[in-house]
C-alpha atoms as a PDB file:
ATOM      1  CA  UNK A   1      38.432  81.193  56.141  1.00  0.00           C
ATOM      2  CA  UNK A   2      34.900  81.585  58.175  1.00  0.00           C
ATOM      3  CA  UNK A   3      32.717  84.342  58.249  1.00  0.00           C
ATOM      4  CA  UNK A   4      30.671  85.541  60.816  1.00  0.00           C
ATOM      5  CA  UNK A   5      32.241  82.750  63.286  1.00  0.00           C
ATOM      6  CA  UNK A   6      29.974  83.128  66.323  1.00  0.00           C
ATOM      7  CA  UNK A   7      32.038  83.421  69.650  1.00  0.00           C
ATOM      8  CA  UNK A   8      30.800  79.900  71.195  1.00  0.00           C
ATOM      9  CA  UNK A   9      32.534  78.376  67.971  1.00  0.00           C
ATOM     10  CA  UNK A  10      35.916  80.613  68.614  1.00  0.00           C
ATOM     11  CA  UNK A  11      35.719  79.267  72.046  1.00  0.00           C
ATOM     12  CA  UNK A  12      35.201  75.378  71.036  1.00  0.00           C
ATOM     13  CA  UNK A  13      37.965  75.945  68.440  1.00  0.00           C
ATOM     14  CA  UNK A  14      40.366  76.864  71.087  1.00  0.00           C
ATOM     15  CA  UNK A  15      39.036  74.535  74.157  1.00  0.00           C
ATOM     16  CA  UNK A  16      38.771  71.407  71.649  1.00  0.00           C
ATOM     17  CA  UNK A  17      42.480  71.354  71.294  1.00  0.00           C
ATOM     18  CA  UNK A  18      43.018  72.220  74.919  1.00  0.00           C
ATOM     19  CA  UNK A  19      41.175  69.336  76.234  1.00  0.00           C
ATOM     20  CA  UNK A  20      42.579  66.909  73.882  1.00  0.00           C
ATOM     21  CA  UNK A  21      46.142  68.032  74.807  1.00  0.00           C
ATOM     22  CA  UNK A  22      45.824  67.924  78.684  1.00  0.00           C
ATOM     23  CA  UNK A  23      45.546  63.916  77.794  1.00  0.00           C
ATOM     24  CA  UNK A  24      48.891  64.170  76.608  1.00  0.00           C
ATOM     25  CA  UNK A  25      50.186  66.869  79.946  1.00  0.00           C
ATOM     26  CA  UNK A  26      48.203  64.679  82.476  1.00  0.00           C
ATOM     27  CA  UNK A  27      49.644  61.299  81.053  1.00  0.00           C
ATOM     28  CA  UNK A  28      53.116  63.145  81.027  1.00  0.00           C
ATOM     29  CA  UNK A  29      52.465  64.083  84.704  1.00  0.00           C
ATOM     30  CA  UNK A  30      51.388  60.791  85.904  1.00  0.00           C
ATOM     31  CA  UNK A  31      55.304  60.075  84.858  1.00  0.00           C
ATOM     32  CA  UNK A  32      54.890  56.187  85.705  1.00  0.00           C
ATOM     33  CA  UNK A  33      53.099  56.078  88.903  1.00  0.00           C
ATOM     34  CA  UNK A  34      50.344  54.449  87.816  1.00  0.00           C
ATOM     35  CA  UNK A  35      51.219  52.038  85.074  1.00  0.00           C
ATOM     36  CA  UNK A  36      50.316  52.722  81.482  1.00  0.00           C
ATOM     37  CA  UNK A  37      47.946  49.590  80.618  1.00  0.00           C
ATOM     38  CA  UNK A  38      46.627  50.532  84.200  1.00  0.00           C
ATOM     39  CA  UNK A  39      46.220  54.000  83.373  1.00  0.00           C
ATOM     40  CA  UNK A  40      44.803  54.064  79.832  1.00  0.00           C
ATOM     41  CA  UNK A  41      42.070  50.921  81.235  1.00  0.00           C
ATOM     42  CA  UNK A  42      41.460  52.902  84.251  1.00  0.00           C
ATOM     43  CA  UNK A  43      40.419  56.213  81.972  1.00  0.00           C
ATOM     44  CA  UNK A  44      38.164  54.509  79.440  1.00  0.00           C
ATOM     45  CA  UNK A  45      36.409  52.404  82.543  1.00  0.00           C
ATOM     46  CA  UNK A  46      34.976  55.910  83.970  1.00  0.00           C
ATOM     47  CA  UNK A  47      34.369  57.422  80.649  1.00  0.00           C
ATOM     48  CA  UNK A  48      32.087  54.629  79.780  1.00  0.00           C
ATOM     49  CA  UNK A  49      30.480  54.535  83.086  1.00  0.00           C
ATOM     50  CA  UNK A  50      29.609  58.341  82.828  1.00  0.00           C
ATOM     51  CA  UNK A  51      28.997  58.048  79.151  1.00  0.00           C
ATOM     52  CA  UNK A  52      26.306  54.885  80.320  1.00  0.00           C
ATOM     53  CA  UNK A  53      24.511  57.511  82.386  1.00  0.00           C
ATOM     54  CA  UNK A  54      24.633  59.975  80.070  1.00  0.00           C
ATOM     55  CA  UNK A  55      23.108  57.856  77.160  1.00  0.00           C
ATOM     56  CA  UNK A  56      20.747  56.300  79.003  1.00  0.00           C
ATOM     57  CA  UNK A  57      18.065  54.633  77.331  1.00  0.00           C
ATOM     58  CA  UNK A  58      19.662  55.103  73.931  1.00  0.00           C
ATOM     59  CA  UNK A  59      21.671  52.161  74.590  1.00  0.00           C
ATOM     60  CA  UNK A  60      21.696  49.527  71.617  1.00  0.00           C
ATOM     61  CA  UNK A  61      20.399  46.469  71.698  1.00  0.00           C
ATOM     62  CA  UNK A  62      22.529  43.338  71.891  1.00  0.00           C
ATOM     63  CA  UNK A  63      21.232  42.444  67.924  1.00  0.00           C
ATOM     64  CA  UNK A  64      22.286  45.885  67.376  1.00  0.00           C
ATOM     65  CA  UNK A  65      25.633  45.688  68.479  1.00  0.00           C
ATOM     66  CA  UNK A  66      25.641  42.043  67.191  1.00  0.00           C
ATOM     67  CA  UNK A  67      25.202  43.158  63.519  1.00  0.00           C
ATOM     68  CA  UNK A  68      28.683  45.877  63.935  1.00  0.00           C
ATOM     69  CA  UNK A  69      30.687  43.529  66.110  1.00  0.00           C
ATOM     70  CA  UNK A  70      32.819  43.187  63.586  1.00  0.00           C
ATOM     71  CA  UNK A  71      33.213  47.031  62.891  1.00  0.00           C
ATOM     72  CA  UNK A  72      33.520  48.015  66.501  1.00  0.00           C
ATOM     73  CA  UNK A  73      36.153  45.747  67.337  1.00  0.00           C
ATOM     74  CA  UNK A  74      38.445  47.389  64.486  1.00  0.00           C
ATOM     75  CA  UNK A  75      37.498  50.864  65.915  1.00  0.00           C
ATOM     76  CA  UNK A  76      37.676  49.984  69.237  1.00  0.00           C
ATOM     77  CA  UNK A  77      41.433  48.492  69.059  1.00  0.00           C
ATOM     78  CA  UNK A  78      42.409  51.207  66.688  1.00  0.00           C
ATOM     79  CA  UNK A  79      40.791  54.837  68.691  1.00  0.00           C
ATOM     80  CA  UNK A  80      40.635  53.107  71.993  1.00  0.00           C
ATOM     81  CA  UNK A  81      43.542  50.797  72.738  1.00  0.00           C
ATOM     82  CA  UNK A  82      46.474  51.469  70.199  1.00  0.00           C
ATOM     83  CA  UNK A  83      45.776  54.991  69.794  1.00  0.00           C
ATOM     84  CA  UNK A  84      46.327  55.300  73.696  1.00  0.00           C
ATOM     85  CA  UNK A  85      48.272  52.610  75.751  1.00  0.00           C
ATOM     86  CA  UNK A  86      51.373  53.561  73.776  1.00  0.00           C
ATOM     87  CA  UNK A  87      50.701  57.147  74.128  1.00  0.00           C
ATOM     88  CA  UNK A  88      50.792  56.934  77.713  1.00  0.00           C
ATOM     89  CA  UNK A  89      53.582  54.572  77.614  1.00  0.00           C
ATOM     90  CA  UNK A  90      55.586  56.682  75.466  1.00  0.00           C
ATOM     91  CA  UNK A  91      54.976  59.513  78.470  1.00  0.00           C
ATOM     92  CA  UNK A  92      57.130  58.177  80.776  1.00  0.00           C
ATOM     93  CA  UNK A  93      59.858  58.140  78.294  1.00  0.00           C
ATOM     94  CA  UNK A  94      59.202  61.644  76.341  1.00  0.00           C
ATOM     95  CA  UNK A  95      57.881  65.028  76.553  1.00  0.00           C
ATOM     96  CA  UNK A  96      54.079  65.816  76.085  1.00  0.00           C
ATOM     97  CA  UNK A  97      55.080  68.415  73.395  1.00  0.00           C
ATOM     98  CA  UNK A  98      56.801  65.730  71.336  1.00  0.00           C
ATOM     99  CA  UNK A  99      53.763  63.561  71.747  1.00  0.00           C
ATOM    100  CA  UNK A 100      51.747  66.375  70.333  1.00  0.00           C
ATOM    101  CA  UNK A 101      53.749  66.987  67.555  1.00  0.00           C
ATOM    102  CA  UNK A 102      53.670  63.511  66.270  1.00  0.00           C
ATOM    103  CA  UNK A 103      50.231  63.392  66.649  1.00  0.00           C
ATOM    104  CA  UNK A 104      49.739  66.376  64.367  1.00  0.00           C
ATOM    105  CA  UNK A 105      50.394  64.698  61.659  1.00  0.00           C
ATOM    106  CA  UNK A 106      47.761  62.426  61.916  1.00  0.00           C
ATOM    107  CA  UNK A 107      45.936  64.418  59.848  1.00  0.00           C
ATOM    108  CA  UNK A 108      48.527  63.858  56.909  1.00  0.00           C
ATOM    109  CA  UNK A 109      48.323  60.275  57.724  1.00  0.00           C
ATOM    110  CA  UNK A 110      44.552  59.740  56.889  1.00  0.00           C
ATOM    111  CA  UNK A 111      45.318  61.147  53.910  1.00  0.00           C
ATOM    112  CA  UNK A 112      47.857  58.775  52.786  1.00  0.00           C
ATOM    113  CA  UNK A 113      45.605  55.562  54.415  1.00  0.00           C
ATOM    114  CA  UNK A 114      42.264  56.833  52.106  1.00  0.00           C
ATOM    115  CA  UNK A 115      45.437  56.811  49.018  1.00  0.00           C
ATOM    116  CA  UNK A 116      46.072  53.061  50.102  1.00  0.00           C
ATOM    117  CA  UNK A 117      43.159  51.535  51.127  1.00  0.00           C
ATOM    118  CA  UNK A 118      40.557  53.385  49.112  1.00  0.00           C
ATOM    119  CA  UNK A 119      42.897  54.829  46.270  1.00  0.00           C
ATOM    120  CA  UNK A 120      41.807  58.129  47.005  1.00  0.00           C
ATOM    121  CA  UNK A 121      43.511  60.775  45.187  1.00  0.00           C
ATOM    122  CA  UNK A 122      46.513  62.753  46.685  1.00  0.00           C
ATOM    123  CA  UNK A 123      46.099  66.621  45.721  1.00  0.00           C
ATOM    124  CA  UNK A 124      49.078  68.683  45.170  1.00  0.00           C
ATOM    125  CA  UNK A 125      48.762  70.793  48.539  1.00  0.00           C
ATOM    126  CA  UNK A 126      48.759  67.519  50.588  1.00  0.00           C
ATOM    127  CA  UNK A 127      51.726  66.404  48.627  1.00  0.00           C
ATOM    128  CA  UNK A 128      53.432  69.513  49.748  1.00  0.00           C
ATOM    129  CA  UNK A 129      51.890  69.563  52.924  1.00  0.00           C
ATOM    130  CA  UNK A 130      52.850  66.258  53.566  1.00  0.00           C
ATOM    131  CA  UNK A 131      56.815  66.960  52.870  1.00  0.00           C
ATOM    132  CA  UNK A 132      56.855  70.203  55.456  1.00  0.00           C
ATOM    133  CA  UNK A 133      54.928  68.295  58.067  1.00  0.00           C
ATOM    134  CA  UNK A 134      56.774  65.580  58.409  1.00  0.00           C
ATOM    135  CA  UNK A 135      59.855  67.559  58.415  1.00  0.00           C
ATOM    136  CA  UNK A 136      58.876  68.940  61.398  1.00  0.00           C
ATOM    137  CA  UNK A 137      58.430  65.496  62.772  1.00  0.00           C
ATOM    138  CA  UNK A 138      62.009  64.390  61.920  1.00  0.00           C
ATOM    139  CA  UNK A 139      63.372  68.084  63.596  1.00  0.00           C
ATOM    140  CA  UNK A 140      61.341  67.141  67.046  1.00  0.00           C
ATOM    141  CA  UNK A 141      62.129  63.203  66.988  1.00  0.00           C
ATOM    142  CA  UNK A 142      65.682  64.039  66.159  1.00  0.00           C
ATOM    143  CA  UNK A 143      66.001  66.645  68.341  1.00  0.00           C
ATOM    144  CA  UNK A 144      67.276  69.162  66.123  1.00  0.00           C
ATOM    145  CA  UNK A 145      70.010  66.929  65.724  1.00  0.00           C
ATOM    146  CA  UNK A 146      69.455  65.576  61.967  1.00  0.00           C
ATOM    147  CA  UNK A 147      72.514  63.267  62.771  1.00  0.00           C
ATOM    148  CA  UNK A 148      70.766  61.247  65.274  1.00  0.00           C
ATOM    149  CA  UNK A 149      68.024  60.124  62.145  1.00  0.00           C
ATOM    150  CA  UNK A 150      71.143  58.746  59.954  1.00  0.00           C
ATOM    151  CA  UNK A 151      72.629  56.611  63.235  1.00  0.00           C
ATOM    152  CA  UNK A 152      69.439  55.851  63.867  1.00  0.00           C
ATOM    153  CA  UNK A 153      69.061  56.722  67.255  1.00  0.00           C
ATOM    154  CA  UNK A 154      65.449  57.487  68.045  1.00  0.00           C
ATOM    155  CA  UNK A 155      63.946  57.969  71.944  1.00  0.00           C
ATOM    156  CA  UNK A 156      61.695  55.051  72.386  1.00  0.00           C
ATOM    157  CA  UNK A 157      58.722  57.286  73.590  1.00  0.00           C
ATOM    158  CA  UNK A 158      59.113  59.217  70.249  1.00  0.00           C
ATOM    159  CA  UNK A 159      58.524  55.972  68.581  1.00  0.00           C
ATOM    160  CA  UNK A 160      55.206  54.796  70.866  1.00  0.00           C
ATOM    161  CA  UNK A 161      54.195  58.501  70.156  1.00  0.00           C
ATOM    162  CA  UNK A 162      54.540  57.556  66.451  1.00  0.00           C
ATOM    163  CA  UNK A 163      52.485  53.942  66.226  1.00  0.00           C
ATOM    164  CA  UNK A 164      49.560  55.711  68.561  1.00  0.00           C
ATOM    165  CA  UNK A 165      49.510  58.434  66.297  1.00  0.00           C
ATOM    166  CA  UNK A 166      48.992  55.458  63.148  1.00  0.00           C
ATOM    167  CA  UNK A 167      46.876  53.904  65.146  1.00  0.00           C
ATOM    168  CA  UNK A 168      44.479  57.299  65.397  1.00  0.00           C
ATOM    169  CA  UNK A 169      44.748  58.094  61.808  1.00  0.00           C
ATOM    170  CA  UNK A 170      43.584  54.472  61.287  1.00  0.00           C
ATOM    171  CA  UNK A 171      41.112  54.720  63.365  1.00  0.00           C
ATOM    172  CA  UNK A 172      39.810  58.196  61.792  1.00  0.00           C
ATOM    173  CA  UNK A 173      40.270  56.872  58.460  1.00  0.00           C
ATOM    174  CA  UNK A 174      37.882  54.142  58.656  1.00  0.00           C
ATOM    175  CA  UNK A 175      35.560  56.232  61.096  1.00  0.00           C
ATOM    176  CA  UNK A 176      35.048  58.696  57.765  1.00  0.00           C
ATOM    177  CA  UNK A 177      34.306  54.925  55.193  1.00  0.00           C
ATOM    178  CA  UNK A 178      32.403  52.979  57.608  1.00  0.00           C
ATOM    179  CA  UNK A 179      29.432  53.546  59.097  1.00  0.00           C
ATOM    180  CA  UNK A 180      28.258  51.676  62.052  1.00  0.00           C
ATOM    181  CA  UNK A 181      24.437  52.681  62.008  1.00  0.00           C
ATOM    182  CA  UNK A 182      24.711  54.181  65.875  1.00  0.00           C
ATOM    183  CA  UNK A 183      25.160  57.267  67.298  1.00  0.00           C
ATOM    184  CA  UNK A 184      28.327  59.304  67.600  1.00  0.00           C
ATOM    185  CA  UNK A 185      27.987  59.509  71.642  1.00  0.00           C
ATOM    186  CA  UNK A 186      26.675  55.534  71.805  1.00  0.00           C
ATOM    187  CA  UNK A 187      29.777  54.826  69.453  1.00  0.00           C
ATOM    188  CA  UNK A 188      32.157  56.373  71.584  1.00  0.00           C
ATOM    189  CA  UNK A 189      30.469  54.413  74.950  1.00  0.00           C
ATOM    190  CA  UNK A 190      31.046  51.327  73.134  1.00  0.00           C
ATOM    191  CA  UNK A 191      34.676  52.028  72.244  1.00  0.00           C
ATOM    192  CA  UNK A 192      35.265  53.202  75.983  1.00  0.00           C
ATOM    193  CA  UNK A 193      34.077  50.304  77.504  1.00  0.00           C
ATOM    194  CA  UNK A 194      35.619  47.994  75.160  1.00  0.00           C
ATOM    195  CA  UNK A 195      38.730  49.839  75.586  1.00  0.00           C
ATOM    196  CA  UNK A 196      38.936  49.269  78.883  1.00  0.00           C
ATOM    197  CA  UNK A 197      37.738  46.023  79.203  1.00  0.00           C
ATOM    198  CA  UNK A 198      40.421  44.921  76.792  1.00  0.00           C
ATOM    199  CA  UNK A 199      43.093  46.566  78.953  1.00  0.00           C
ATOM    200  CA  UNK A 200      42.202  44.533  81.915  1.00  0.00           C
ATOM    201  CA  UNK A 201      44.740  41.992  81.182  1.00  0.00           C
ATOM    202  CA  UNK A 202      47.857  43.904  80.039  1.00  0.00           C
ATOM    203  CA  UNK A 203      46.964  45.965  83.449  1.00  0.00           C
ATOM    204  CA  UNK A 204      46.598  43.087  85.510  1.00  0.00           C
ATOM    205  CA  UNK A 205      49.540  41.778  83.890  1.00  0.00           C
ATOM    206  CA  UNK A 206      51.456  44.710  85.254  1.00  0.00           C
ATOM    207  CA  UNK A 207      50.079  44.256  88.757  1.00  0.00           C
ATOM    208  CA  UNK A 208      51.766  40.820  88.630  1.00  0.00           C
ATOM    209  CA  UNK A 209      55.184  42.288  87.031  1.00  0.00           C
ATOM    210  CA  UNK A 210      55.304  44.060  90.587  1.00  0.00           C
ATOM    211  CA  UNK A 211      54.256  47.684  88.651  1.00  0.00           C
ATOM    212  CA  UNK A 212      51.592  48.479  91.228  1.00  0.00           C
ATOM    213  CA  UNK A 213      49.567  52.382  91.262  1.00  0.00           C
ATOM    214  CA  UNK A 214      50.147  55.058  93.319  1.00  0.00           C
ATOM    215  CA  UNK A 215      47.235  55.020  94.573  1.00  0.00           C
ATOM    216  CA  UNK A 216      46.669  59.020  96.143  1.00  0.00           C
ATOM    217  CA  UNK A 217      44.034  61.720  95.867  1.00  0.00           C
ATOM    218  CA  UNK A 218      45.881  63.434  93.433  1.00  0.00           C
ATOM    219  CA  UNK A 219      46.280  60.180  91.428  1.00  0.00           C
ATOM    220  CA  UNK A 220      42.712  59.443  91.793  1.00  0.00           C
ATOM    221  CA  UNK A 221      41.837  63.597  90.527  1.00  0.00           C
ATOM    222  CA  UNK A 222      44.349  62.881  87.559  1.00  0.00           C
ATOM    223  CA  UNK A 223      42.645  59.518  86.507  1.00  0.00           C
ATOM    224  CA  UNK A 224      39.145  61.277  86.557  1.00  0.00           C
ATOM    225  CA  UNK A 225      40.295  64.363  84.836  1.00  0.00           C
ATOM    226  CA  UNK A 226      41.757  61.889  81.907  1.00  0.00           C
ATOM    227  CA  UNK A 227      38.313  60.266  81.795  1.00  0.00           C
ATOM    228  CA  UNK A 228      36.003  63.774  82.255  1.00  0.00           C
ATOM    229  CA  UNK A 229      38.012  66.383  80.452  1.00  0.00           C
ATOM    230  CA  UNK A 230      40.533  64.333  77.400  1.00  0.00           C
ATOM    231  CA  UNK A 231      37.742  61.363  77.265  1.00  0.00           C
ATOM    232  CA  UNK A 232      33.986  62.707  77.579  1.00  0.00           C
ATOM    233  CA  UNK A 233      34.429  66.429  77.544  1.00  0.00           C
ATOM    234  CA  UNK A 234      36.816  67.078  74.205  1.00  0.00           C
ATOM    235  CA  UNK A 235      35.007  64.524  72.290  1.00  0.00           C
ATOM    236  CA  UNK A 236      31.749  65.986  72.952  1.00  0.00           C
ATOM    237  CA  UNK A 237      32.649  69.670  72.492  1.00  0.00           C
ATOM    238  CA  UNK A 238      34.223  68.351  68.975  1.00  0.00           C
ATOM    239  CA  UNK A 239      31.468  67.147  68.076  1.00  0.00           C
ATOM    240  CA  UNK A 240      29.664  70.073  69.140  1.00  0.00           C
ATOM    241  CA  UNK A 241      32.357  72.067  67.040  1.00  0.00           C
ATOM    242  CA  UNK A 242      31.764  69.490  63.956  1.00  0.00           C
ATOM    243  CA  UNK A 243      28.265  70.233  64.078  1.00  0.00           C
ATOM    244  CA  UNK A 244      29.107  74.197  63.628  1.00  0.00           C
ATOM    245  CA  UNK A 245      31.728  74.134  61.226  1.00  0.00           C
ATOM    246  CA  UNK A 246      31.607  70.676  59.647  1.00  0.00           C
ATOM    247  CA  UNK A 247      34.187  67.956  60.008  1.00  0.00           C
ATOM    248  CA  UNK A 248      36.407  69.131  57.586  1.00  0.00           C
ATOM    249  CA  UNK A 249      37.238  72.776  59.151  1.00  0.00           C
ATOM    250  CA  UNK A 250      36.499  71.613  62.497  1.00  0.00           C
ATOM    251  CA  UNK A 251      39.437  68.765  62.030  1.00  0.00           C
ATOM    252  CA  UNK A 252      41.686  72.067  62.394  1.00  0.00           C
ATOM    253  CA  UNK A 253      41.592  72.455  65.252  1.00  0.00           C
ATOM    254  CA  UNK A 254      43.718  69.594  66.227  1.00  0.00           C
ATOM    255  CA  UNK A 255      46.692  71.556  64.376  1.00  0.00           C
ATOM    256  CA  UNK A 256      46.460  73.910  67.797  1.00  0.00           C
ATOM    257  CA  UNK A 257      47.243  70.806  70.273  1.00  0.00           C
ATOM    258  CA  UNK A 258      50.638  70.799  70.076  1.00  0.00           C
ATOM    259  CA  UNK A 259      50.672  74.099  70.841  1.00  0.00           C
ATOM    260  CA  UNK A 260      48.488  73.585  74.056  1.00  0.00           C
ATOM    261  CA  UNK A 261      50.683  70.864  75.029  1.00  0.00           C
ATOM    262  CA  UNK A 262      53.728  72.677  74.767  1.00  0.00           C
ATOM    263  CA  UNK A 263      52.246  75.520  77.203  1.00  0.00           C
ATOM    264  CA  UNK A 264      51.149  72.972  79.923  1.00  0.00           C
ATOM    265  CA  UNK A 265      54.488  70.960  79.944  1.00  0.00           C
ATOM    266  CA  UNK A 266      56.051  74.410  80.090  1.00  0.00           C
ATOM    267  CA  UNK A 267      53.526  75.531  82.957  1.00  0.00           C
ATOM    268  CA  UNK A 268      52.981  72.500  84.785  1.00  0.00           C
ATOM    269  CA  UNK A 269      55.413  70.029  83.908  1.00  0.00           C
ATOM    270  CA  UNK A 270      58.512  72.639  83.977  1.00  0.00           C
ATOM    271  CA  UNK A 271      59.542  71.340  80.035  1.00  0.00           C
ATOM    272  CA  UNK A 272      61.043  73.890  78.650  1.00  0.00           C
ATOM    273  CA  UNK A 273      59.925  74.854  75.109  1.00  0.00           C
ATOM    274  CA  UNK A 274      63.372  74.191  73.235  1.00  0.00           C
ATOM    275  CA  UNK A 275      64.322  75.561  69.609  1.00  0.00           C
ATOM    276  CA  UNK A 276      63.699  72.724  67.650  1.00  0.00           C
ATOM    277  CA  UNK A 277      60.187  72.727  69.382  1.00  0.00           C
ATOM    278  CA  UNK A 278      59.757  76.235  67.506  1.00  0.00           C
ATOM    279  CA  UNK A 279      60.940  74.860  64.252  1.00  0.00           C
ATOM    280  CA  UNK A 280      59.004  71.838  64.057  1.00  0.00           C
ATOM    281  CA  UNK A 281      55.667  73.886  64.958  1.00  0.00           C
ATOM    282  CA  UNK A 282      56.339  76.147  61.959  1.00  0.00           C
ATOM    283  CA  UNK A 283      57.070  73.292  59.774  1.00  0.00           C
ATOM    284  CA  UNK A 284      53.820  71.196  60.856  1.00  0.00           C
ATOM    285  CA  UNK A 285      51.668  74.701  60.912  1.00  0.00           C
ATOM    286  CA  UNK A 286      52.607  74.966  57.633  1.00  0.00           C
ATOM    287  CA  UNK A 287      52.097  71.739  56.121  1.00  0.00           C
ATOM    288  CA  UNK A 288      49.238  71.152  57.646  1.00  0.00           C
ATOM    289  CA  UNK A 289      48.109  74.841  56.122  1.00  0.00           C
ATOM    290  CA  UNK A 290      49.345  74.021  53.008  1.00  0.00           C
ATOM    291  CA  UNK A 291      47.260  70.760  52.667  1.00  0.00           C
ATOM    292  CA  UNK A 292      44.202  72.310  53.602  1.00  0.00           C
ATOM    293  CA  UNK A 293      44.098  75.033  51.007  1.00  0.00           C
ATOM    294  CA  UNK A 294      41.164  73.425  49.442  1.00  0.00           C
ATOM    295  CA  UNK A 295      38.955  74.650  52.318  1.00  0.00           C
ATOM    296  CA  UNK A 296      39.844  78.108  52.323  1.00  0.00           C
ATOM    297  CA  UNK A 297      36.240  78.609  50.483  1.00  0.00           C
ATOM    298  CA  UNK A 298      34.140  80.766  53.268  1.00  0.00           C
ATOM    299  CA  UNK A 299      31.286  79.075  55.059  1.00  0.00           C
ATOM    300  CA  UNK A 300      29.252  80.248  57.569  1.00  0.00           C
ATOM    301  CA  UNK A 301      29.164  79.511  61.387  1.00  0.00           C
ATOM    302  CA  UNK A 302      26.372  78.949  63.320  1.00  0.00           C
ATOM    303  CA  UNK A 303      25.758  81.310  65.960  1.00  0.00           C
END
C-alpha cells in the first residue's frame, strides 16, 4: 500500500499504463497497412530523432558507447527489436487485449529469468502468483476453450504476442543486473536508434516482397503517435513514476495495461470484451497481486 500518494503520482500510475497500451490499440489499428518491420523501424526512427533533440548535448561519446557496445546490442535486440516487431506482427493476426494479457506476465517472467540466470530465489507468493497468472494466459490464448491447448491449436498472433513478451522480460531482466554507465533517457536514444536502424532491412525486405505502406495522413498521425505517446512519452512518465514510487511499486502499474487495452479495442477498434477476457484479468490481477505481497510495506510518495 502507499500513503499519502500525491495526485500527480495517481495520475502517472494510471496514464503510464495507458500510454504503454495505446502501442498495442494503435499497432492493432494499423491492421497491416503499413507492414510490421516497416512499422516497428518507422516508430523507433522518430523516437530517436526527438529523443536526439531532447538530449542534446548529453550525447555519449563514441569511446563511451565503444566501452557498452557489447551491452547495448543485447538490450537493444531484446527491448527494441524482439520485444516489438513481433508484437506488431502478432496485431494483424490477434486482438490488442490478448496482446496485453500476455504481456502481463512479463513481470512473472523476470522473475523466473533472475531464478535461471542469476539463481535468484523464487519466494512462495511468486510461486503462487506465477500458477494463477499464467492460468489466465492459457484461458485468453485458448480462448476459453481449454480443448484447443491439448490439440494444440494456438492463433499465431497469440504466439508472436508470447516471444515479444520473453523478449521484454529479457530485456528488463538484464536492464535490473547490468549497468551500462549512461543515462536512462541517453539509454533509451541509443536503443531507439539502434532499433530502427536494425529494422531497415527486414522493412526493406518487405518493400521488395511487394508489402508496400499505406502511406495517408492518418497513417502518418498513427506512426507519430507510436513514436510520441507508446515510445517517448510512457517511458518518460515511468520513469518519472519510478522516481516517485521506486521501481519496484512503480512496475505495477503495468498490471493496469491490459485493462487499458481492452477499453480502446472495445472503443476504437469495436473488439468486444468477451468472457474469457474477464476471467483471465482476474486470474493475472491476482497472480500478479499475489506475487507482490512482499511490497505491501507502506512507503511514502512524493508530492
Amino acid at each position: 500500500m502507499m500513503t499519502r500518494t500525491a495526485p500527480v503520482t495517481l495520475l502517472l500510475f494510471a496514464a503510464v499504463p495507458a500510454m504503454f497500451a495505446s502501442n498495442m490499440a494503435i499497432a492493432r489499428w494499423f491492421d497491416g497497412r503499413i507492414p510490421p518491420m516497416t512499422l516497428a523501424s518507422l516508430r523507433w526512427l522518430i523516437a530517436g530523432a526527438i529523443l536526439t533533440i531532447i538530449i542534446g548535448r548529453a550525447r555519449p561519446s563514441l569511446q563511451v558507447l565503444a566501452r557498452n557496445a557489447g551491452l547495448l546490442a543485447v538490450l537493444t535486440v531484446l527491448g527494441g527489436v524482439l520485444s516489438v516487431a513481433p508484437q506488431y506482427a502478432a496485431a494483424t493476426r490477434t486482438e490488442a487485449g490478448h496482446i496485453a494479457l500476455i504481456f502481463a506476465t512479463s513481470p512473472l517472467m523476470v522473475s523466473f529469468i533472475e531464478r535461471l540466470v542469476w539463481n535468484r530465489g523464487l519466494s512462495a507468493p511468486v510461486l503462487a502468483g506465477s500458477v494463477l497468472a499464467f492460468a489466465g494466459i492459457a484461458d485468453v490464448v485458448s480462448r476459453g476453450a481449454p480443448e484447443t491447448l491439448l490439440a494444440l491449436r494456438f492463433n499465431p498472433g497469440d504466439l508472436l504476442a508470447l516471444a515479444a513478451a520473453m523478449a521484454w522480460a529479457g530485456y528488463t531482466a538484464l536492464t535490473r543486473r547490468a549497468d551500462s554507465g549512461l543515462y536512462p533517457m541517453v539509454q533509451l536514444w541509443v536503443l531507439a536508434l539502434g532499433s530502427g536502424v536494425a529494422l531497415l532491412p527486414a522493412a526493406g525486405a518487405e518493400v521488395v516482397a511487394g508489402h508496400l505502406p499505406e502511406i495517408t495522413v492518418a497513417t502518418v498521425l498513427g506512426v507519430v503517435a507510436l513514436a510520441t505517446v507508446a515510445g517517448v512519452g510512457a517511458y518518460c512518465a515511468y520513469g518519472a513514476l519510478i522516481g516517485r514510487i521506486g521501481a519496484a511499486r512503480a512496475a505495477m502499474s503495468m498490471y493496469l495495461v491490459p485493462l487499458w487495452t481492452l477499453a480502446f479495442g472495445a472503443l476504437f477498434l469495436n473488439e468486444p470484451v468477451q468472457p474469457y477476457h474477464l476471467s483471465a484479468i482476474a486470474l493475472v490481477l491476482a497472480g500478479l497481486g499475489v506475487s507482490n505481497l512482499h511490497l505491501s510495506r507502506p512507503v511514502e510518495a512524493r508530492a
